[in-house]
N, C-alpha and C. Protein backbone atom coordinates (compact mmCIF):
# COMPACT_ATOMS: atom_id res chain seq x y z
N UNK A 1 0.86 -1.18 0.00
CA UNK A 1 0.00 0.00 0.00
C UNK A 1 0.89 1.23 0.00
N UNK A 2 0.39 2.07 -1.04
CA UNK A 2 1.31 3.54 -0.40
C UNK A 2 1.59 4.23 0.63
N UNK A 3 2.12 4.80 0.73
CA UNK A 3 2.34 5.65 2.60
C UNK A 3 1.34 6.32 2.25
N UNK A 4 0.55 7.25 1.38
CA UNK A 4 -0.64 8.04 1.45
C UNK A 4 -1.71 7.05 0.85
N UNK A 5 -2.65 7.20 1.72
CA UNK A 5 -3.70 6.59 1.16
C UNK A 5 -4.93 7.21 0.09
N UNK A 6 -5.63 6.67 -0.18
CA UNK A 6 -6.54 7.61 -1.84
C UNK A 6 -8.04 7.67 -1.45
N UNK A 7 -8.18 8.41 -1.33
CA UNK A 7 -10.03 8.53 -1.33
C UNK A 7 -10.65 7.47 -2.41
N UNK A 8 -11.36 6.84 -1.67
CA UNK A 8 -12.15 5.77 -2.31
C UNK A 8 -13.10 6.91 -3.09
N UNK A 9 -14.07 6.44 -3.70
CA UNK A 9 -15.39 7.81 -4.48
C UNK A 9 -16.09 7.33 -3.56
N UNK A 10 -17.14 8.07 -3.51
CA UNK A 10 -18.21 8.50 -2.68
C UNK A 10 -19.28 8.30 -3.70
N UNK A 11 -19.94 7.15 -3.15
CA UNK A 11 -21.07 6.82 -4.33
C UNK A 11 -22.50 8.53 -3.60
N UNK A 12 -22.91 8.87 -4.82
CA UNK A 12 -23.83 10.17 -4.20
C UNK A 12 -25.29 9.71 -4.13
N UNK A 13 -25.83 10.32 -2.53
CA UNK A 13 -26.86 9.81 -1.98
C UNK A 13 -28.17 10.13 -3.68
N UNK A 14 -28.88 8.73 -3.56
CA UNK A 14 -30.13 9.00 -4.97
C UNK A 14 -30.76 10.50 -4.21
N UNK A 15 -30.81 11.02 -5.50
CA UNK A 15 -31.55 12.66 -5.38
C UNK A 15 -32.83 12.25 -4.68
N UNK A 16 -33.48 11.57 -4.98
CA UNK A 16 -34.93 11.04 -4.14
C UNK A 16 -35.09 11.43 -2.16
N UNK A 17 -33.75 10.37 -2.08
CA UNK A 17 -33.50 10.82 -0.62
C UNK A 17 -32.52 11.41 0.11
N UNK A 18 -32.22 12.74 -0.28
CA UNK A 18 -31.40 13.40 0.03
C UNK A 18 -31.74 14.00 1.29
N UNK A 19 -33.17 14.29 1.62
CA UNK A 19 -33.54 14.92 2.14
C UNK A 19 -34.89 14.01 3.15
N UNK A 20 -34.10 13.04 3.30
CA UNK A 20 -35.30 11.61 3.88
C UNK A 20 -35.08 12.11 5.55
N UNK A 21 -36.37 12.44 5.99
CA UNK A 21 -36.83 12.65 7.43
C UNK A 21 -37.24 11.51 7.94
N UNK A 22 -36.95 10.19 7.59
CA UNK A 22 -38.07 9.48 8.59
C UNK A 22 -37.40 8.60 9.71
N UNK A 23 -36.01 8.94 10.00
CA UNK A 23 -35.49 8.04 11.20
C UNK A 23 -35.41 9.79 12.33
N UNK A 24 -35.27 11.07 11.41
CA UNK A 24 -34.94 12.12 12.39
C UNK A 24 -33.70 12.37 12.66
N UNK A 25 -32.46 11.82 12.13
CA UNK A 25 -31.16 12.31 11.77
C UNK A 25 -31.39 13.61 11.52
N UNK A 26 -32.06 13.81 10.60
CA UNK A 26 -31.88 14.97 9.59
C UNK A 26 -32.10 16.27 10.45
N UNK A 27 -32.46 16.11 11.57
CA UNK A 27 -32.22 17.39 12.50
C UNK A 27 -31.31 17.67 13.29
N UNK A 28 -30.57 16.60 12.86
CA UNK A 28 -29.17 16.67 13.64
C UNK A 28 -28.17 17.34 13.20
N UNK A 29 -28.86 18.16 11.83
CA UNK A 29 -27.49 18.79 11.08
C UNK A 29 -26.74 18.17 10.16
N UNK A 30 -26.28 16.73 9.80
CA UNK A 30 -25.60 16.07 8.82
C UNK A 30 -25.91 15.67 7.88
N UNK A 31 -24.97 15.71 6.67
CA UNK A 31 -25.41 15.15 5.48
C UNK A 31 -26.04 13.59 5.59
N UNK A 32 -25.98 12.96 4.32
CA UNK A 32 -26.15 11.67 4.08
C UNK A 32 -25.14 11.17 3.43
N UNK A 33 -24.38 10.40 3.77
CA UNK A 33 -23.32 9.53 3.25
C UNK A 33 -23.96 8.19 2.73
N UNK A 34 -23.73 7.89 1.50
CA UNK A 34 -24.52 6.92 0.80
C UNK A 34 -23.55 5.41 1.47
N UNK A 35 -22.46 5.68 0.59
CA UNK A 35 -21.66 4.84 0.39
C UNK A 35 -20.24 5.42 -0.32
N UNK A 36 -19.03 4.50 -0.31
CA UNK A 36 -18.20 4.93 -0.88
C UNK A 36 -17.33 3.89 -1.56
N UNK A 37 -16.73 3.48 -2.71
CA UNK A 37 -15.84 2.67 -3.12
C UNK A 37 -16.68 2.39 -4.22
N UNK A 38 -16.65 0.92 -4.67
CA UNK A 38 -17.33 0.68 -5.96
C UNK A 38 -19.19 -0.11 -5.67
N UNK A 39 -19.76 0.43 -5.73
CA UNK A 39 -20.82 0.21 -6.07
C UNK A 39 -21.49 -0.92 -6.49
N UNK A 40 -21.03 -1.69 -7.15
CA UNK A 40 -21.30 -2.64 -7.78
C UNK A 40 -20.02 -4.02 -7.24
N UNK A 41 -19.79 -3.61 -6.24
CA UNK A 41 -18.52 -4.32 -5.68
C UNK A 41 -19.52 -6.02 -5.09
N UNK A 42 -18.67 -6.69 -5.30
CA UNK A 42 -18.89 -8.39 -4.81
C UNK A 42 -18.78 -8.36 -2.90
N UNK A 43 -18.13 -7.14 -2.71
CA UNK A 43 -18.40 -7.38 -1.20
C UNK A 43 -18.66 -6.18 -0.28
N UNK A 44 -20.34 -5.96 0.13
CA UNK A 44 -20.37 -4.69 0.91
C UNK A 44 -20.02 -4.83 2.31
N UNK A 45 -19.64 -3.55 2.82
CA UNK A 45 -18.41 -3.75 4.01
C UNK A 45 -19.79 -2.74 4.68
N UNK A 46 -20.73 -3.26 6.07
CA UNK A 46 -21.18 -2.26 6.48
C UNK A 46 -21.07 -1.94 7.79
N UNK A 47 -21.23 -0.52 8.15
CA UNK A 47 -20.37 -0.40 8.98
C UNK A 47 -21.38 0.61 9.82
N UNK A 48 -20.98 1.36 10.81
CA UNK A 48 -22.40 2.24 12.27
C UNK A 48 -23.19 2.77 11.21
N UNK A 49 -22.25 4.26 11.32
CA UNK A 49 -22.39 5.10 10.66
C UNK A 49 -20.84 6.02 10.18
N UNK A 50 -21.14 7.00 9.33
CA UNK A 50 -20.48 8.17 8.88
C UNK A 50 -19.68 9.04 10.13
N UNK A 51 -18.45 9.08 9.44
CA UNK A 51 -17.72 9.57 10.74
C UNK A 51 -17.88 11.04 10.77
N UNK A 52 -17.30 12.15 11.49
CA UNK A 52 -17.29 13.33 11.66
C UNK A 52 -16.40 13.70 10.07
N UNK A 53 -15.45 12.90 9.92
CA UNK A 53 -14.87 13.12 8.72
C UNK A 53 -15.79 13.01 7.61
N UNK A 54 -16.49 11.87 7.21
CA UNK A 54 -17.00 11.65 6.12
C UNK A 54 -18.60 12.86 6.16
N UNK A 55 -18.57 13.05 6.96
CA UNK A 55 -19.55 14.28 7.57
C UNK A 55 -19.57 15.30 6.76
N UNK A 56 -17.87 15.79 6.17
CA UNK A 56 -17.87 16.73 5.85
C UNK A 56 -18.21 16.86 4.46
N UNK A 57 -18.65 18.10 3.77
CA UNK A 57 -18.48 17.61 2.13
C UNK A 57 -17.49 19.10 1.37
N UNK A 58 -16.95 17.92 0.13
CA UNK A 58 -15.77 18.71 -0.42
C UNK A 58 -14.51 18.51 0.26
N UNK A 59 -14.00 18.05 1.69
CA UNK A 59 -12.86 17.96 1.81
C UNK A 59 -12.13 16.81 1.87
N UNK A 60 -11.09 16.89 1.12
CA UNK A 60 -10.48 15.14 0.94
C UNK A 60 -9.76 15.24 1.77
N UNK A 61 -10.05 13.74 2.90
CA UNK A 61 -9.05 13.75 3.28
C UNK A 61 -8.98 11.66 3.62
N UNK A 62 -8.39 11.33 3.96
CA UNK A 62 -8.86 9.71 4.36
C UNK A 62 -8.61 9.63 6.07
N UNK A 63 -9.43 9.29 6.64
CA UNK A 63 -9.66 9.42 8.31
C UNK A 63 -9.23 7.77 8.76
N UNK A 64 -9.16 7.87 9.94
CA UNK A 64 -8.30 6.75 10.70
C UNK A 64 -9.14 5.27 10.35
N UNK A 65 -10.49 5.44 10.05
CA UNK A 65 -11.04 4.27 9.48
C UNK A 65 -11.12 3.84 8.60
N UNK A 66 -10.85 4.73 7.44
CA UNK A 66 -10.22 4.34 5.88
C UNK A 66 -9.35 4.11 5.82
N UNK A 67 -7.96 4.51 7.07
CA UNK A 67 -6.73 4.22 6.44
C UNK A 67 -6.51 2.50 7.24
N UNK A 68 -7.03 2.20 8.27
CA UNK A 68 -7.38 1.05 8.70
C UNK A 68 -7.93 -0.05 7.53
N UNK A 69 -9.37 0.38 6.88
CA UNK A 69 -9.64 -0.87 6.04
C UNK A 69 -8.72 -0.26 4.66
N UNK A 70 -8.32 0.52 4.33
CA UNK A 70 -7.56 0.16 3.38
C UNK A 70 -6.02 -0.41 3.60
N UNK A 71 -5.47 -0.71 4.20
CA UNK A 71 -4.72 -0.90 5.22
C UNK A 71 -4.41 -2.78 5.09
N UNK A 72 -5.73 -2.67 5.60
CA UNK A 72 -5.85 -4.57 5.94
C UNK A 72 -6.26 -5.30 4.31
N UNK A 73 -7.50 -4.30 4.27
CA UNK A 73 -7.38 -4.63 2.36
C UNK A 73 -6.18 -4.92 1.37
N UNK A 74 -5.63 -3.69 1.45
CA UNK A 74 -4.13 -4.05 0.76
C UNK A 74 -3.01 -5.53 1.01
N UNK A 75 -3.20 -5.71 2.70
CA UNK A 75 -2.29 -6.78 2.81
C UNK A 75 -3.22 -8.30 2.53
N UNK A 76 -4.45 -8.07 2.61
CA UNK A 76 -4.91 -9.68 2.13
C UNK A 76 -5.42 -9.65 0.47
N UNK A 77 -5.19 -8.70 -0.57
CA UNK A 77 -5.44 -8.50 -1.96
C UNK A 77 -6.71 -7.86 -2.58
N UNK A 78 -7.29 -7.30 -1.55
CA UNK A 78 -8.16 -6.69 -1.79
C UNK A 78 -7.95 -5.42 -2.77
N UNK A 79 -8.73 -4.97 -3.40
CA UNK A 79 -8.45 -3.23 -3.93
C UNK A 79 -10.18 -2.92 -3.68
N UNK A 80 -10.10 -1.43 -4.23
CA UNK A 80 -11.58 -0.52 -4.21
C UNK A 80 -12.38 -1.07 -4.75
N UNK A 81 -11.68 -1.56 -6.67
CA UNK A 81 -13.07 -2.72 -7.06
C UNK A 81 -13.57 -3.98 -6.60
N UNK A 82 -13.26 -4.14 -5.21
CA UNK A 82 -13.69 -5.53 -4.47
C UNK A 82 -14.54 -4.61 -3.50
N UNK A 83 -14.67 -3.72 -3.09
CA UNK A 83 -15.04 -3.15 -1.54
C UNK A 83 -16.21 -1.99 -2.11
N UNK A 84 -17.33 -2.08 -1.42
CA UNK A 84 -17.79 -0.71 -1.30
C UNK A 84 -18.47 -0.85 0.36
N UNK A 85 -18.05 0.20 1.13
CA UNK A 85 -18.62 0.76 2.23
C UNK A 85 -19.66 1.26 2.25
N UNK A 86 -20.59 0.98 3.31
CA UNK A 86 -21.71 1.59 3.58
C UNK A 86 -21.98 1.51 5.25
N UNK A 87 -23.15 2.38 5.38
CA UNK A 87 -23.52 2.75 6.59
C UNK A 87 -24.87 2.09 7.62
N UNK A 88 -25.24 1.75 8.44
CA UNK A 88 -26.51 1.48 9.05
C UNK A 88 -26.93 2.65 9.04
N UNK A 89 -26.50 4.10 9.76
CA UNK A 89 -27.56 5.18 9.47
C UNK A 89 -26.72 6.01 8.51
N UNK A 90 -27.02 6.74 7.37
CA UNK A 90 -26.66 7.17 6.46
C UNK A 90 -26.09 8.69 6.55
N UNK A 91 -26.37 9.27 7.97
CA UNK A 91 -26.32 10.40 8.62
C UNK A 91 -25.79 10.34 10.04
N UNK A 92 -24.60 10.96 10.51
CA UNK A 92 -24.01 10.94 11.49
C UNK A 92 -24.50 11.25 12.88
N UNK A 93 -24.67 10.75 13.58
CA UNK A 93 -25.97 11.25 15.00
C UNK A 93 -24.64 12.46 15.60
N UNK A 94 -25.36 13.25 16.20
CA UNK A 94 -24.92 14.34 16.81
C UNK A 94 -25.22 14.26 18.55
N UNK A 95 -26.35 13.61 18.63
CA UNK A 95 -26.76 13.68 20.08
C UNK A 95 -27.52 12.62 20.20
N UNK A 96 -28.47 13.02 21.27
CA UNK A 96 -29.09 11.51 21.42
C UNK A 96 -29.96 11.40 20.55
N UNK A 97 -30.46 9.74 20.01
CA UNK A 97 -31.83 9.38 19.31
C UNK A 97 -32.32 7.66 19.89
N UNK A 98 -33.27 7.64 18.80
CA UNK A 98 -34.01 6.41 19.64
C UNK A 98 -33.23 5.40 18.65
N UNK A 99 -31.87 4.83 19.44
CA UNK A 99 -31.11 3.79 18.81
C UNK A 99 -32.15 2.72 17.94
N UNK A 100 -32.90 2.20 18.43
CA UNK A 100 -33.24 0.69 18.01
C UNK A 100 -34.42 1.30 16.84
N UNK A 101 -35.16 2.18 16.95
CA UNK A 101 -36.34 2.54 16.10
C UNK A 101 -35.50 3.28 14.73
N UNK A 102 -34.45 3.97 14.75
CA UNK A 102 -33.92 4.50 13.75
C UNK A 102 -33.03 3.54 13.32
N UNK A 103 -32.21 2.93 13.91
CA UNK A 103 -31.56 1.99 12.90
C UNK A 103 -32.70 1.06 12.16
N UNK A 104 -33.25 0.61 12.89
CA UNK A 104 -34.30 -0.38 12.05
C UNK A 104 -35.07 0.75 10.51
N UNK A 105 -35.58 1.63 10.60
CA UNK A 105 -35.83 2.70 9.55
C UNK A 105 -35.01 2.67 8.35
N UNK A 106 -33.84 3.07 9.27
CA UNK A 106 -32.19 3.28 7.96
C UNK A 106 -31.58 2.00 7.64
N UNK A 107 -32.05 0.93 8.01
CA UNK A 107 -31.56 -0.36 7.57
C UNK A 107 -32.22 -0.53 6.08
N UNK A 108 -33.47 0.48 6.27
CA UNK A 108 -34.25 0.42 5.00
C UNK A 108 -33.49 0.50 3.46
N UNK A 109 -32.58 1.79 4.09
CA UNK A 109 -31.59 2.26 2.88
C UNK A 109 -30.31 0.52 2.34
N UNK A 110 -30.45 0.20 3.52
CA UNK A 110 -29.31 -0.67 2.76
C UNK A 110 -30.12 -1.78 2.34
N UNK A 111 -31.11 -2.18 2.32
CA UNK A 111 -32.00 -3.31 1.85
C UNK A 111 -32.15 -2.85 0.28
N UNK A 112 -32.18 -1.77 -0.07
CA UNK A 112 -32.42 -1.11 -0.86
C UNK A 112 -31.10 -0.83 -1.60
N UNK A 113 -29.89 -0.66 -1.33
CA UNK A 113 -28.68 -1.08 -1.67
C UNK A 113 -28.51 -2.59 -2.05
N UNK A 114 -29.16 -3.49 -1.45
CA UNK A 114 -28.75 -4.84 -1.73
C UNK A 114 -29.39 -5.38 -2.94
N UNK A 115 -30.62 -4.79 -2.74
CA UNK A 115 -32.03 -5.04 -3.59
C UNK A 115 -31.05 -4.73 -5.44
N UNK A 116 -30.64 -3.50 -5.20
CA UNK A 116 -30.44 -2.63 -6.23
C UNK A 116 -29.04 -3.33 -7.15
N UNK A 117 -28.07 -3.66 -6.04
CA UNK A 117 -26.29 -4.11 -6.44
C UNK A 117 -26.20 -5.76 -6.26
N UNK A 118 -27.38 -6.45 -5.12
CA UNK A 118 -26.79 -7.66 -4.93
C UNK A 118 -25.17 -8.47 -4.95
N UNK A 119 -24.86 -8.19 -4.04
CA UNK A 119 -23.12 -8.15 -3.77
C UNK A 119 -23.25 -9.51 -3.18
N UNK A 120 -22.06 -10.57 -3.31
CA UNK A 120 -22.23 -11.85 -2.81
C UNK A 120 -21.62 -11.81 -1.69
N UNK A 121 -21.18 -10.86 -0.93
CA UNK A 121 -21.14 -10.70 0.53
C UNK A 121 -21.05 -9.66 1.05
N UNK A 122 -21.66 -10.18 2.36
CA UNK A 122 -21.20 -8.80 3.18
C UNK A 122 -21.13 -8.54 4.40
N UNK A 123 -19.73 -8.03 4.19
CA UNK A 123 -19.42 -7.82 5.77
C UNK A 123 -19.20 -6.90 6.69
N UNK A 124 -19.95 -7.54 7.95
CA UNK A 124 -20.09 -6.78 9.22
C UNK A 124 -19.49 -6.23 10.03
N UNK A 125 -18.59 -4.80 10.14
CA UNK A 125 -17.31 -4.61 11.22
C UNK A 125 -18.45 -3.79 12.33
N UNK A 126 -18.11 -4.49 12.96
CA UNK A 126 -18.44 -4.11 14.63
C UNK A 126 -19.90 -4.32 15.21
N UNK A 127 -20.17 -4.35 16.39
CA UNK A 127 -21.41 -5.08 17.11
C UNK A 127 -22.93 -4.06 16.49
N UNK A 128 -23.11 -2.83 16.18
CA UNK A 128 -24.37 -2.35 15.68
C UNK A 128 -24.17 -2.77 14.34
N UNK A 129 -23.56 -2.79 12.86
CA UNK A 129 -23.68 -3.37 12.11
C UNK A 129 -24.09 -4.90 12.12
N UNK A 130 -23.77 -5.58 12.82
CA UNK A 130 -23.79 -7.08 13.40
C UNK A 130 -25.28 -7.20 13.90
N UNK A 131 -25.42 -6.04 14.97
CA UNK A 131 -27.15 -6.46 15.39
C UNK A 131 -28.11 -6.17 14.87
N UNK A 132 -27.34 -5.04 13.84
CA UNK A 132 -28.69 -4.32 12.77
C UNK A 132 -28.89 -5.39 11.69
N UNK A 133 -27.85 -5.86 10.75
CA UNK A 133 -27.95 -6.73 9.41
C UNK A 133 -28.59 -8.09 10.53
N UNK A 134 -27.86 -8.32 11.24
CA UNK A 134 -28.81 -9.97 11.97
C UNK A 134 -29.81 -9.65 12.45
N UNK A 135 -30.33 -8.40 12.80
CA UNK A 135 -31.65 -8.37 13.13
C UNK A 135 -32.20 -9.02 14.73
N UNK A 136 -30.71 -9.05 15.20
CA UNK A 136 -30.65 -9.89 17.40
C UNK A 136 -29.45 -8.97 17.47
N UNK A 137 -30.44 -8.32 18.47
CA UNK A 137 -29.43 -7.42 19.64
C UNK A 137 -28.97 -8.30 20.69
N UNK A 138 -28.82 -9.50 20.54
CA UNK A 138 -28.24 -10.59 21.53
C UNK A 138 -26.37 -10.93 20.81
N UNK A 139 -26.46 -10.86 19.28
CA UNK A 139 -25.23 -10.92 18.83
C UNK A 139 -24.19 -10.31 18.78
N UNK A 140 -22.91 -11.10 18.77
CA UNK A 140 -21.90 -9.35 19.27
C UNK A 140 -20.72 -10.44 18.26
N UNK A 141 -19.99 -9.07 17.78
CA UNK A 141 -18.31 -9.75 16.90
C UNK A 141 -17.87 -10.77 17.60
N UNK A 142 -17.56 -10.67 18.83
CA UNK A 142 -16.85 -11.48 19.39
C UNK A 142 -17.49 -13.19 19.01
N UNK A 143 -18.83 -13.42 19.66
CA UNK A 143 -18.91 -14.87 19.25
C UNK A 143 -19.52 -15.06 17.94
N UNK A 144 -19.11 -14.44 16.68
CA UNK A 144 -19.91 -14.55 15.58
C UNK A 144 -18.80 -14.82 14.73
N UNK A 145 -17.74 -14.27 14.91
CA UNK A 145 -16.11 -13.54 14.09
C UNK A 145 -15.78 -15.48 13.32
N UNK A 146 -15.22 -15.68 12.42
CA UNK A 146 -14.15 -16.88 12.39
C UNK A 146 -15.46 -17.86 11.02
N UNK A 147 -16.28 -17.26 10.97
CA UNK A 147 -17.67 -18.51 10.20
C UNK A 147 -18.26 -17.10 9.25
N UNK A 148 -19.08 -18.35 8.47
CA UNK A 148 -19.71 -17.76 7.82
C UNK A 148 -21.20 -17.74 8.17
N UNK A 149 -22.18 -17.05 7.97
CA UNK A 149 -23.29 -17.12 8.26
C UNK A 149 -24.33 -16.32 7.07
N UNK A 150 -25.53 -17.42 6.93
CA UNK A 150 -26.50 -17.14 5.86
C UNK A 150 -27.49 -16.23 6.57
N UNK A 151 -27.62 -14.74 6.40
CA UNK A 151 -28.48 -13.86 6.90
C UNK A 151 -28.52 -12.93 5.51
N UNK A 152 -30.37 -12.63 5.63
CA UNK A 152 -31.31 -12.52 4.79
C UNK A 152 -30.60 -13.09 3.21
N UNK A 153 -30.31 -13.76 3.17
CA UNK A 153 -29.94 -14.90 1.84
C UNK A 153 -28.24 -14.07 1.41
N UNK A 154 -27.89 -13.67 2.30
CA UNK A 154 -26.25 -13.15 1.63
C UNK A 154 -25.74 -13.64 2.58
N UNK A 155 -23.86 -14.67 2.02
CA UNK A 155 -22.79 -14.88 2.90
C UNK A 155 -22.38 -13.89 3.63
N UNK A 156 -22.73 -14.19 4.93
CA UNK A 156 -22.09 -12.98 6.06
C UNK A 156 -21.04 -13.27 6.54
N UNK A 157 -19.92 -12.23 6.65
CA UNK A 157 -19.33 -12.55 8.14
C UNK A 157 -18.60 -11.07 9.09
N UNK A 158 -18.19 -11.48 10.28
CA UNK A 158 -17.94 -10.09 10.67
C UNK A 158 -16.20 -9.91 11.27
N UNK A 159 -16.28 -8.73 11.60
CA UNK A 159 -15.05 -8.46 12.29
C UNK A 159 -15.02 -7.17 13.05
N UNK A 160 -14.25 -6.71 14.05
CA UNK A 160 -14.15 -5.88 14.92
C UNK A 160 -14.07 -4.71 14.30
N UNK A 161 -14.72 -3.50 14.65
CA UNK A 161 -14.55 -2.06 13.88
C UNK A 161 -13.41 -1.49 13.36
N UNK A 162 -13.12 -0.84 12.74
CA UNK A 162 -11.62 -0.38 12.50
C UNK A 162 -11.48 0.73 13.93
N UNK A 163 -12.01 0.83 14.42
CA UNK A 163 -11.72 2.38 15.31
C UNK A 163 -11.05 1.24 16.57
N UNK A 164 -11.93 0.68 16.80
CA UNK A 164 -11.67 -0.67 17.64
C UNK A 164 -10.02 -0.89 17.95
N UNK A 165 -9.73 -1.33 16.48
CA UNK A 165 -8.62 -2.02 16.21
C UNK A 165 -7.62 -0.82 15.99
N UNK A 166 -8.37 0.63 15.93
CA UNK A 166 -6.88 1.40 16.18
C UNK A 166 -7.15 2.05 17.52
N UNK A 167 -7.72 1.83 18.35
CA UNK A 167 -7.78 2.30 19.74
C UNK A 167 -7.04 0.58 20.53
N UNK A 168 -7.60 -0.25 19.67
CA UNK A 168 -6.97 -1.53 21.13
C UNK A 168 -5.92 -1.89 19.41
N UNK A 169 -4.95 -1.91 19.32
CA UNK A 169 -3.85 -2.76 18.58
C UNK A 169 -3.76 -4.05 18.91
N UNK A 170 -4.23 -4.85 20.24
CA UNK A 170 -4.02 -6.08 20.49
C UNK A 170 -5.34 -6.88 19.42
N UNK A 171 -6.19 -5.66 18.91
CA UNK A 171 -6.80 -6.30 17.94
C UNK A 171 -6.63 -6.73 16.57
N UNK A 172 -5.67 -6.05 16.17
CA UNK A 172 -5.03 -6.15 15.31
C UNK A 172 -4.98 -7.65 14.38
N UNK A 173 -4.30 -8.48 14.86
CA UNK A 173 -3.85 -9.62 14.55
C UNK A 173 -5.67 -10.62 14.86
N UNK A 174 -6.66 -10.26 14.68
CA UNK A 174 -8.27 -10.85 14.73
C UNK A 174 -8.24 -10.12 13.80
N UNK A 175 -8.26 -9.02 13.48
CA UNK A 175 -8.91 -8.37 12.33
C UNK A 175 -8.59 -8.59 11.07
N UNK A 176 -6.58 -8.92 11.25
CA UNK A 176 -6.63 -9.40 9.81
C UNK A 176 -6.85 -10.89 9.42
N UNK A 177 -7.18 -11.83 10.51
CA UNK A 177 -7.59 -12.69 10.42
C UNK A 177 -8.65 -13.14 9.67
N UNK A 178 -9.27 -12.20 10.34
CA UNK A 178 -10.96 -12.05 9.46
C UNK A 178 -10.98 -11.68 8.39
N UNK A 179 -10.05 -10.65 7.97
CA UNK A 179 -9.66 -10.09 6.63
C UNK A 179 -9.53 -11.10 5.44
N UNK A 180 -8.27 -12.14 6.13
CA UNK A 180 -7.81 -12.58 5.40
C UNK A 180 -9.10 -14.55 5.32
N UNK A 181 -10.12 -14.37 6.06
CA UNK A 181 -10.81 -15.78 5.96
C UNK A 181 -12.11 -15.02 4.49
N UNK A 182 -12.34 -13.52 4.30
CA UNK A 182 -12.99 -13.07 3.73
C UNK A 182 -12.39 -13.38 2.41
N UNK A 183 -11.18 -13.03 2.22
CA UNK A 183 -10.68 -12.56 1.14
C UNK A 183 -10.42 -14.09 0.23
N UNK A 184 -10.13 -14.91 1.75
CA UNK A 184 -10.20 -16.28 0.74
C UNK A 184 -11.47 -16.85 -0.11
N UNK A 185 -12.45 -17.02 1.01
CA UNK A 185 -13.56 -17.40 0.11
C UNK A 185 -14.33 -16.87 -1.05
N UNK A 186 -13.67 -15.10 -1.15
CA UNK A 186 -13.60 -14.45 -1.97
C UNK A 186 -13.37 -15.05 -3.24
N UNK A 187 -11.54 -15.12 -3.41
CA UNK A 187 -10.95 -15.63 -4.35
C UNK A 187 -11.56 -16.63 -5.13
N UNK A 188 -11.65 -17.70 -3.89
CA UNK A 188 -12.33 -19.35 -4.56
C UNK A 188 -13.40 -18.61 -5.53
N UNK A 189 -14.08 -17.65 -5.14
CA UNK A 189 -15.46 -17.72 -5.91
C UNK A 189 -14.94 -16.92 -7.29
N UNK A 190 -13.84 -15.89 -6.95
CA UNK A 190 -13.86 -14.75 -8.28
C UNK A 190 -13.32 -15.71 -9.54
N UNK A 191 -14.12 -15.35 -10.59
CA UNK A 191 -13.84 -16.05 -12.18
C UNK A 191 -12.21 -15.52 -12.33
N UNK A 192 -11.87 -16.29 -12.93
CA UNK A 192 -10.33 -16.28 -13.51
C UNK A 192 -10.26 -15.02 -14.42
């Protein structure tokens, strides 16, 4: 990987819902972050939400969680046309909201992502991506991580957040683990 890392693109939120009120983000002040990388990618990576960085619009820059999955991407063979990122809420919370009623709302958007790209996997970094796509707030990374799992008809699997893994480093060596059990079953499947 280079010492500087590259802004993935920023797939742009559909004009339709740019301006979608119905989880109540939208009074929180933040844009909508659709997604970013390739679109049409074989594996969506989903993740809370939109950081304070990706928050912003017009300024490039790549923040500690892009340089993380691009990072681990690079060392198990991944590139941008394998990956596109996305969000459980599409808008960055600012303060408090009603966790469980708005993610369930904005899960809408990515059903609607799946509906639209159908990607043959996708994976889960960290425990609200994990409880939102499984749909059990009983599940957490920790006993899910290492397998694959069939949820709503796409190969799942998960791994620890990138923020995670650059706040605890002892995570490190799980994450690319996971990286690298993704990237295999990947391969097996990609056409020659």
């Amino acid at each position: 990987m280079p010492n500087d890392c590259t802004l993935w693109p920023e797939e742009p939120t559909p004009e339709h819902l740019k301006d979608c009120n119905k989880c109540g983000l939208d009074k929180h002040g933040t844009r909508m972050v659709w997604g970013e990388g390739n679109s049409q990618a074989p594996i969506y990576i989903l993740l809370d939400n939109p950081g304070a960085r990706e928050d912003r619009e017009n300024k490039p820059f790549v923040c500690g969680t892009r340089q993380t999955l691009q990072k681990v991407a690079n060392e198990v063979g991944l590139t941008v046309d394998d990956l596109y990122v996305t969000y459980v809420l599409k808008r960055r919370p600012k303060k408090a909201y009603d966790k469980e009623k708005t993610r369930e709302i904005c899960m809408n958007h990515f059903a609607q992502q799946l509906e639209l790209n159908k990607p043959l996997f996708i994976f889960c970094l960290g425990n609200v991506a994990v409880q939102s796509f499984f749909q059990n707030h009983e599940v957490d990374v920790k006993s899910l991580r290492g397998n694959w799992h069939d949820v709503q008809g796409y190969e799942t699997t998960v791994a620890y957040h990138p923020l995670a893994v650059r706040r605890r480093p002892n995570l490190w060596p799980l994450f690319l683990e996971d990286w690298k059990f993704l990237a295999e079953r990947y391969f097996q499947t990609k056409p020659s």
